[in-house]
N, C-alpha and C. Protein backbone atom coordinates (compact mmCIF):
# COMPACT_ATOMS: atom_id res chain seq x y z
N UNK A 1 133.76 184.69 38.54
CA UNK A 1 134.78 185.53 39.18
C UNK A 1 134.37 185.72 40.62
N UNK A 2 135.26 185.62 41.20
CA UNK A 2 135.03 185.62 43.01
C UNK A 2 135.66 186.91 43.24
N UNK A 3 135.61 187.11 44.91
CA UNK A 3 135.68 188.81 45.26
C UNK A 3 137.04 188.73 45.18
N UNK A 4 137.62 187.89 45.58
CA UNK A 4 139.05 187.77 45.43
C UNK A 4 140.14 187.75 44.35
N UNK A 5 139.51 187.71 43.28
CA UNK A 5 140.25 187.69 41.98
C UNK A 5 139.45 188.26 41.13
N UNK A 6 140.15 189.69 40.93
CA UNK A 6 139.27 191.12 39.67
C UNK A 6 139.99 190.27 38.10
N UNK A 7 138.69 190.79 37.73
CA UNK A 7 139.21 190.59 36.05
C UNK A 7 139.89 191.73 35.49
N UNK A 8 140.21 191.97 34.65
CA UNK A 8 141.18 192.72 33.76
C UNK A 8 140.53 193.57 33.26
N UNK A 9 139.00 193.18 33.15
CA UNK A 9 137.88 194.21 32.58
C UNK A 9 137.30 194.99 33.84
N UNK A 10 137.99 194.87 35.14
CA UNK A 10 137.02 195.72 36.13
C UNK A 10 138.24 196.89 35.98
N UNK A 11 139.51 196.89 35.74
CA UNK A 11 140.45 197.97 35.99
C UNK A 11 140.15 199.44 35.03
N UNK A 12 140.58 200.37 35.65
CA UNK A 12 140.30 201.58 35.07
C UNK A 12 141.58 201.94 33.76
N UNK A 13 140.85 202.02 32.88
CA UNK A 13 141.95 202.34 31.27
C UNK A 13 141.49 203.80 31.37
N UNK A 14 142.56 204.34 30.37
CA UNK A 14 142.52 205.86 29.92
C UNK A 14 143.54 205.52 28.03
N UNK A 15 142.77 206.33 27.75
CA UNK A 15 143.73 205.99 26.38
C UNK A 15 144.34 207.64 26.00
N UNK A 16 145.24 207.73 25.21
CA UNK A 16 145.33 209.06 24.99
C UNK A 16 146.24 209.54 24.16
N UNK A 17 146.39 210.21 23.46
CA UNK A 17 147.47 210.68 22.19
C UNK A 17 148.51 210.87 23.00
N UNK A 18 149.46 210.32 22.14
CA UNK A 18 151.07 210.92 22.96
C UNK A 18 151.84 211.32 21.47
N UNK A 19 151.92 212.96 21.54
CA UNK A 19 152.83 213.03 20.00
C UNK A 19 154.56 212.64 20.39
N UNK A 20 154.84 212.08 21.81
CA UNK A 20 156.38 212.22 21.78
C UNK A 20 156.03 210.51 21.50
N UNK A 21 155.16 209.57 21.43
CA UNK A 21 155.45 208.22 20.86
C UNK A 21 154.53 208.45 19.43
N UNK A 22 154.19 208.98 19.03
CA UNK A 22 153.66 209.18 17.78
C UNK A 22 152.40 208.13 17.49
N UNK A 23 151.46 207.87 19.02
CA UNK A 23 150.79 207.33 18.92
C UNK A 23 149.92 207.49 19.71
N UNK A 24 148.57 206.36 20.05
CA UNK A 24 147.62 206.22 20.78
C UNK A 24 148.11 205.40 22.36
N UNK A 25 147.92 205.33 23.47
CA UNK A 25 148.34 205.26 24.83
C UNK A 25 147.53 205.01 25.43
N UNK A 26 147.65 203.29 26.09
CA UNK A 26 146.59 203.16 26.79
C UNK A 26 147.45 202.76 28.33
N UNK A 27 146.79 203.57 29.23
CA UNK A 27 147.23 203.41 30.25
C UNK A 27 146.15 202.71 31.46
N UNK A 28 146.79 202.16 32.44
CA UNK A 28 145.80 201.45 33.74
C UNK A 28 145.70 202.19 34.88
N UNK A 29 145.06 202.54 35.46
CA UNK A 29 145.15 203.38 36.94
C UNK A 29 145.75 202.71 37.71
N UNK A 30 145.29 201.69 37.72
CA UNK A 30 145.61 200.61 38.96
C UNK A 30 147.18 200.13 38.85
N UNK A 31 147.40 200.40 37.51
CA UNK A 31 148.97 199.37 37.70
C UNK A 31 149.77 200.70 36.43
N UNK A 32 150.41 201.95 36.99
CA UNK A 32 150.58 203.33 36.71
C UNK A 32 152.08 202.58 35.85
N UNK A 33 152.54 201.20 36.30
CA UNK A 33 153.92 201.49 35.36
C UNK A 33 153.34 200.87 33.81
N UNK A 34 152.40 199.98 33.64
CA UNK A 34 152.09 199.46 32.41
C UNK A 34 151.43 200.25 31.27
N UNK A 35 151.71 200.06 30.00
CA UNK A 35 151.14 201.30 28.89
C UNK A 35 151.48 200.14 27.80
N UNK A 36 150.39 201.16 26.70
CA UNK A 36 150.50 200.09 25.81
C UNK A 36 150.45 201.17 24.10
N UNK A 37 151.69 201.13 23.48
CA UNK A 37 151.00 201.67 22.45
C UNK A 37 150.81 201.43 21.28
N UNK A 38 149.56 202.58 20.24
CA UNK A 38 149.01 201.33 19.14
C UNK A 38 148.52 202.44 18.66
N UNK A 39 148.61 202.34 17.28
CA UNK A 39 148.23 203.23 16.12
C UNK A 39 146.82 203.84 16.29
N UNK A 40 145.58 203.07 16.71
CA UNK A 40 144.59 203.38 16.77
C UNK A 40 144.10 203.28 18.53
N UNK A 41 142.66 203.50 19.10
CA UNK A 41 142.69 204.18 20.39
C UNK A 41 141.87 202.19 20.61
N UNK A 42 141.51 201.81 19.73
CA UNK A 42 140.42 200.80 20.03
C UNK A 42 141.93 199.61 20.15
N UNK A 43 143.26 199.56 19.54
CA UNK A 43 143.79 198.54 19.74
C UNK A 43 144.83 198.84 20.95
N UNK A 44 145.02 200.43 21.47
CA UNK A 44 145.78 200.42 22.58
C UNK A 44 144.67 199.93 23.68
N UNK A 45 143.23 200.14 23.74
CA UNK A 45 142.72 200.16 24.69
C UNK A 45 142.94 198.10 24.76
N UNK A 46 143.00 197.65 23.63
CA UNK A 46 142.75 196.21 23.64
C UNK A 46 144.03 195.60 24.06
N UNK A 47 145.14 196.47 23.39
CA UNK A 47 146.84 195.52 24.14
C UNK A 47 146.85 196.05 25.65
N UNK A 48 146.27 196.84 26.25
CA UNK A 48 146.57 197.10 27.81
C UNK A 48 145.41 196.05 28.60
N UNK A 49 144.48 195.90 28.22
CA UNK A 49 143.56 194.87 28.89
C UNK A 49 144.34 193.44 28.70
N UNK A 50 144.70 193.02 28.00
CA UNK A 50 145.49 191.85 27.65
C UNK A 50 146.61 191.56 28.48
N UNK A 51 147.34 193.02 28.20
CA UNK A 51 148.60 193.22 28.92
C UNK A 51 148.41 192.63 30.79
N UNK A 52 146.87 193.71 30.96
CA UNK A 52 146.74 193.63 32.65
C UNK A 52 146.07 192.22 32.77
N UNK A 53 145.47 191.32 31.85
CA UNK A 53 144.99 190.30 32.30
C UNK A 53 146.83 189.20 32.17
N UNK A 54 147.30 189.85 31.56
CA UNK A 54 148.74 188.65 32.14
C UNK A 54 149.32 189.13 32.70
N UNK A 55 149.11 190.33 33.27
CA UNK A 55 150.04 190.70 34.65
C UNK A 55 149.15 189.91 35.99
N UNK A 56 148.07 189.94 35.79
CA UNK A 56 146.79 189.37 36.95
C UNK A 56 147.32 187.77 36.56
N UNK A 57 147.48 186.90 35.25
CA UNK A 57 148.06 185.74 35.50
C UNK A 57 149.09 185.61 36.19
N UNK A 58 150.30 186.81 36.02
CA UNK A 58 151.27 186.06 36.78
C UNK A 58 151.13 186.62 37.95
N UNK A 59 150.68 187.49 38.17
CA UNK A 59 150.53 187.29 40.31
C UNK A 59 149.71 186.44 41.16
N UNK A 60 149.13 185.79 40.14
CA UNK A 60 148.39 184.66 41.10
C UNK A 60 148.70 183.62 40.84
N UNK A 61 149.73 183.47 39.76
CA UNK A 61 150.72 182.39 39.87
C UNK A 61 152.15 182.00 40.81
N UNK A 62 152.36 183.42 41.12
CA UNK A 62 153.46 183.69 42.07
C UNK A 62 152.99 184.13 43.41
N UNK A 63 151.37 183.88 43.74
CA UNK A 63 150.68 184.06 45.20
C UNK A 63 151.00 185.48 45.82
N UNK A 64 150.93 186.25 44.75
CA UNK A 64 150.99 187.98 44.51
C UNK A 64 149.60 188.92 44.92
N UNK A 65 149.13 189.21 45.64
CA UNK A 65 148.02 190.08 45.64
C UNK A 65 147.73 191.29 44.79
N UNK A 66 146.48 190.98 43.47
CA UNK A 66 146.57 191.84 42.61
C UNK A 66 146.19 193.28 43.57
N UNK A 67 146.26 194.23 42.56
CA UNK A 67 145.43 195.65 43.44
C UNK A 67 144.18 195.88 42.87
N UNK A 68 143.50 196.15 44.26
CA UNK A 68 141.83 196.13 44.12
C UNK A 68 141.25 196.79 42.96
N UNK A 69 140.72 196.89 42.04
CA UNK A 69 140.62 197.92 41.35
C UNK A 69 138.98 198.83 41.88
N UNK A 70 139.47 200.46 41.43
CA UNK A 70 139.01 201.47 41.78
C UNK A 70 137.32 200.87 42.15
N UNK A 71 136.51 200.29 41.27
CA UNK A 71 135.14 200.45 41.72
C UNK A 71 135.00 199.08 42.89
N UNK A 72 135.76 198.28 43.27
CA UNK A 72 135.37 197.75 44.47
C UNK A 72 136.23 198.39 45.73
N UNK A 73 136.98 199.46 45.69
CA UNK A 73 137.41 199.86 46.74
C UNK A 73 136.02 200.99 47.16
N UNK A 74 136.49 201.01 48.69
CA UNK A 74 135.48 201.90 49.37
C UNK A 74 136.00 203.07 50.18
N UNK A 75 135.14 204.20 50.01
CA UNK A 75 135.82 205.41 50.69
C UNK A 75 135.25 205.97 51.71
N UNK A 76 135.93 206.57 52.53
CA UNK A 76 134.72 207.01 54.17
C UNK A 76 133.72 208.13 53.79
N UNK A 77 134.60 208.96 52.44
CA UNK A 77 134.22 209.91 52.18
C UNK A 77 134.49 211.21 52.97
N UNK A 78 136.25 211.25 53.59
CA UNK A 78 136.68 212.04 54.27
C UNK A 78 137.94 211.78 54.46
N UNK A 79 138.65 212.95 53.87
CA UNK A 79 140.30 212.87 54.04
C UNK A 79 140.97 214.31 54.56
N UNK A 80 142.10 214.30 54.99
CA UNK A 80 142.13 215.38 55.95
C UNK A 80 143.06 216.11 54.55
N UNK A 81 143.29 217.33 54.71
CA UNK A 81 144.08 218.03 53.49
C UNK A 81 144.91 219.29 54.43
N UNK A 82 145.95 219.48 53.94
CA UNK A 82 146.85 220.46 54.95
C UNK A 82 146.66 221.94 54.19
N UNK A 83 146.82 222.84 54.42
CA UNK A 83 146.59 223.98 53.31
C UNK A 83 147.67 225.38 53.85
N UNK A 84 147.83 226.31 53.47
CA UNK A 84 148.37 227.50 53.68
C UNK A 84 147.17 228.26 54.77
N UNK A 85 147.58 228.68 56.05
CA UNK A 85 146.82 229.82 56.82
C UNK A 85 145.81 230.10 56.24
N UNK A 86 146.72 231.12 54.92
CA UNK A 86 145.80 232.35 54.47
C UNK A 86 144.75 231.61 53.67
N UNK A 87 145.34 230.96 52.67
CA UNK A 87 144.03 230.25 52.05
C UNK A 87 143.24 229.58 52.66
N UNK A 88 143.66 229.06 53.99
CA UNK A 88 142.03 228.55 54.94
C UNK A 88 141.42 229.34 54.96
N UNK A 89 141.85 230.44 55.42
CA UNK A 89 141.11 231.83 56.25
C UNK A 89 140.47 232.27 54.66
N UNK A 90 140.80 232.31 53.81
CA UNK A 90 140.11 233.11 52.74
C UNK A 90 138.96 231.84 52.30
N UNK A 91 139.23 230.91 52.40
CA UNK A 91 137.43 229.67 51.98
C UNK A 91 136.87 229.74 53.22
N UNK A 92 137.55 230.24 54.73
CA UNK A 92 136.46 230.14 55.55
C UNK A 92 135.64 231.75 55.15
N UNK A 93 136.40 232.50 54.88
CA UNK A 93 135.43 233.77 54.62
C UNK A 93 134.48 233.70 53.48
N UNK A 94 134.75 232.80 52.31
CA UNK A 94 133.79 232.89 51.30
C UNK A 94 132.88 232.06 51.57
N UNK A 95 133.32 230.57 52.55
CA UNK A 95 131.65 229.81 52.89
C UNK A 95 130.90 230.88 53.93
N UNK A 96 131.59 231.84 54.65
CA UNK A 96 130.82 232.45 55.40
C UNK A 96 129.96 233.58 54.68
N UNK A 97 130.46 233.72 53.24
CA UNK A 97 129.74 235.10 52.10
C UNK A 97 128.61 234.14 51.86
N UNK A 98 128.84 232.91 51.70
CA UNK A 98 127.61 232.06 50.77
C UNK A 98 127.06 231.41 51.61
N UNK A 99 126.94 231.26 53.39
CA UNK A 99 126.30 230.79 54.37
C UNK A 99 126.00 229.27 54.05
N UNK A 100 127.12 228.83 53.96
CA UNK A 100 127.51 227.61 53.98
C UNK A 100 128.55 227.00 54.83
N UNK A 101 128.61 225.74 55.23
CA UNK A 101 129.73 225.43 55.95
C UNK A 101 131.34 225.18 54.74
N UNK A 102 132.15 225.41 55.84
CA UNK A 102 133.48 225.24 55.15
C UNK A 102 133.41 224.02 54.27
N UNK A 103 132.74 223.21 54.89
CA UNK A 103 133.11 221.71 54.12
C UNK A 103 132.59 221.23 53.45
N UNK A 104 130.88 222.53 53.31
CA UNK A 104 130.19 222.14 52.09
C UNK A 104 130.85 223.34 51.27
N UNK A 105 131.09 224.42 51.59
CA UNK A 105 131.75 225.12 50.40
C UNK A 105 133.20 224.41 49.80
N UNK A 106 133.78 224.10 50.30
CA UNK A 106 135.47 222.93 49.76
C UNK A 106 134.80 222.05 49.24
N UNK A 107 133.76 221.23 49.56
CA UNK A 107 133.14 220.36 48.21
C UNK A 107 132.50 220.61 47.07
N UNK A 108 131.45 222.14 47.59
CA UNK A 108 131.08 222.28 46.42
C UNK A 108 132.74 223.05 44.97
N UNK A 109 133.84 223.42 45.39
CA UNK A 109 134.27 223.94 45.29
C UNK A 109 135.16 222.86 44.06
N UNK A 110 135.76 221.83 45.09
CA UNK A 110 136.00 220.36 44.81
C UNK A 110 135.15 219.84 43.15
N UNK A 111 133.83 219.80 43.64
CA UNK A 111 132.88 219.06 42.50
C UNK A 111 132.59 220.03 41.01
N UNK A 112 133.25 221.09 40.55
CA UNK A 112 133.41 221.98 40.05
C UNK A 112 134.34 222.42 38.90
């Protein structure tokens, strides 16, 4: 496998009860419209890998750029976030109770 073409096994699955399909649900991060469902959690997790390895056949049959999946993408580790006044002003007063900076108190806050 080259950097250019992810396998089906690097994408992020989630499986999960759904009582409105009366079943097990396996879903992809990377590709949010595909799902797969299946009586047990071990065969939804197995029809959505399948599923995403022939969705990855046909976009590189049709010269489609798959999407990166989550663990080879990279992050700066900084995104800007918009917030309400007051609630700035109230985390800048509590990193200032716990003598911390704002942005280590919003992370530690974040990681929590």
């Amino acid at each position: 496998m080259n950097a250019t073409a992810p396998s089906a096994a690097e994408y992020d699955y989630r499986v999960a009860w759904s009582s409105v399909d009366g079943a097990f649900v396996a879903t992809c991060a990377e590709f949010p419209s595909l799902s797969w469902p299946a009586d047990s959690q071990t065969a939804a997790l197995t029809g959505i890998a399948i599923l995403v390895d022939d969705v990855l056949t046909d976009m590189r049959a049709s010269g489609e750029e798959p999407p990166l999946p989550f663990p080879r993408r990279t992050y700066p580790g900084k995104f800007n976030v918009r917030l309400p006044q007051e609630l700035h002003r109230r985390l800048a007063q509590e990193s200032a109770e716990q003598n911390v900076s704002l942005s280590q108190y919003v992370v530690s806050k974040l990681a929590s």
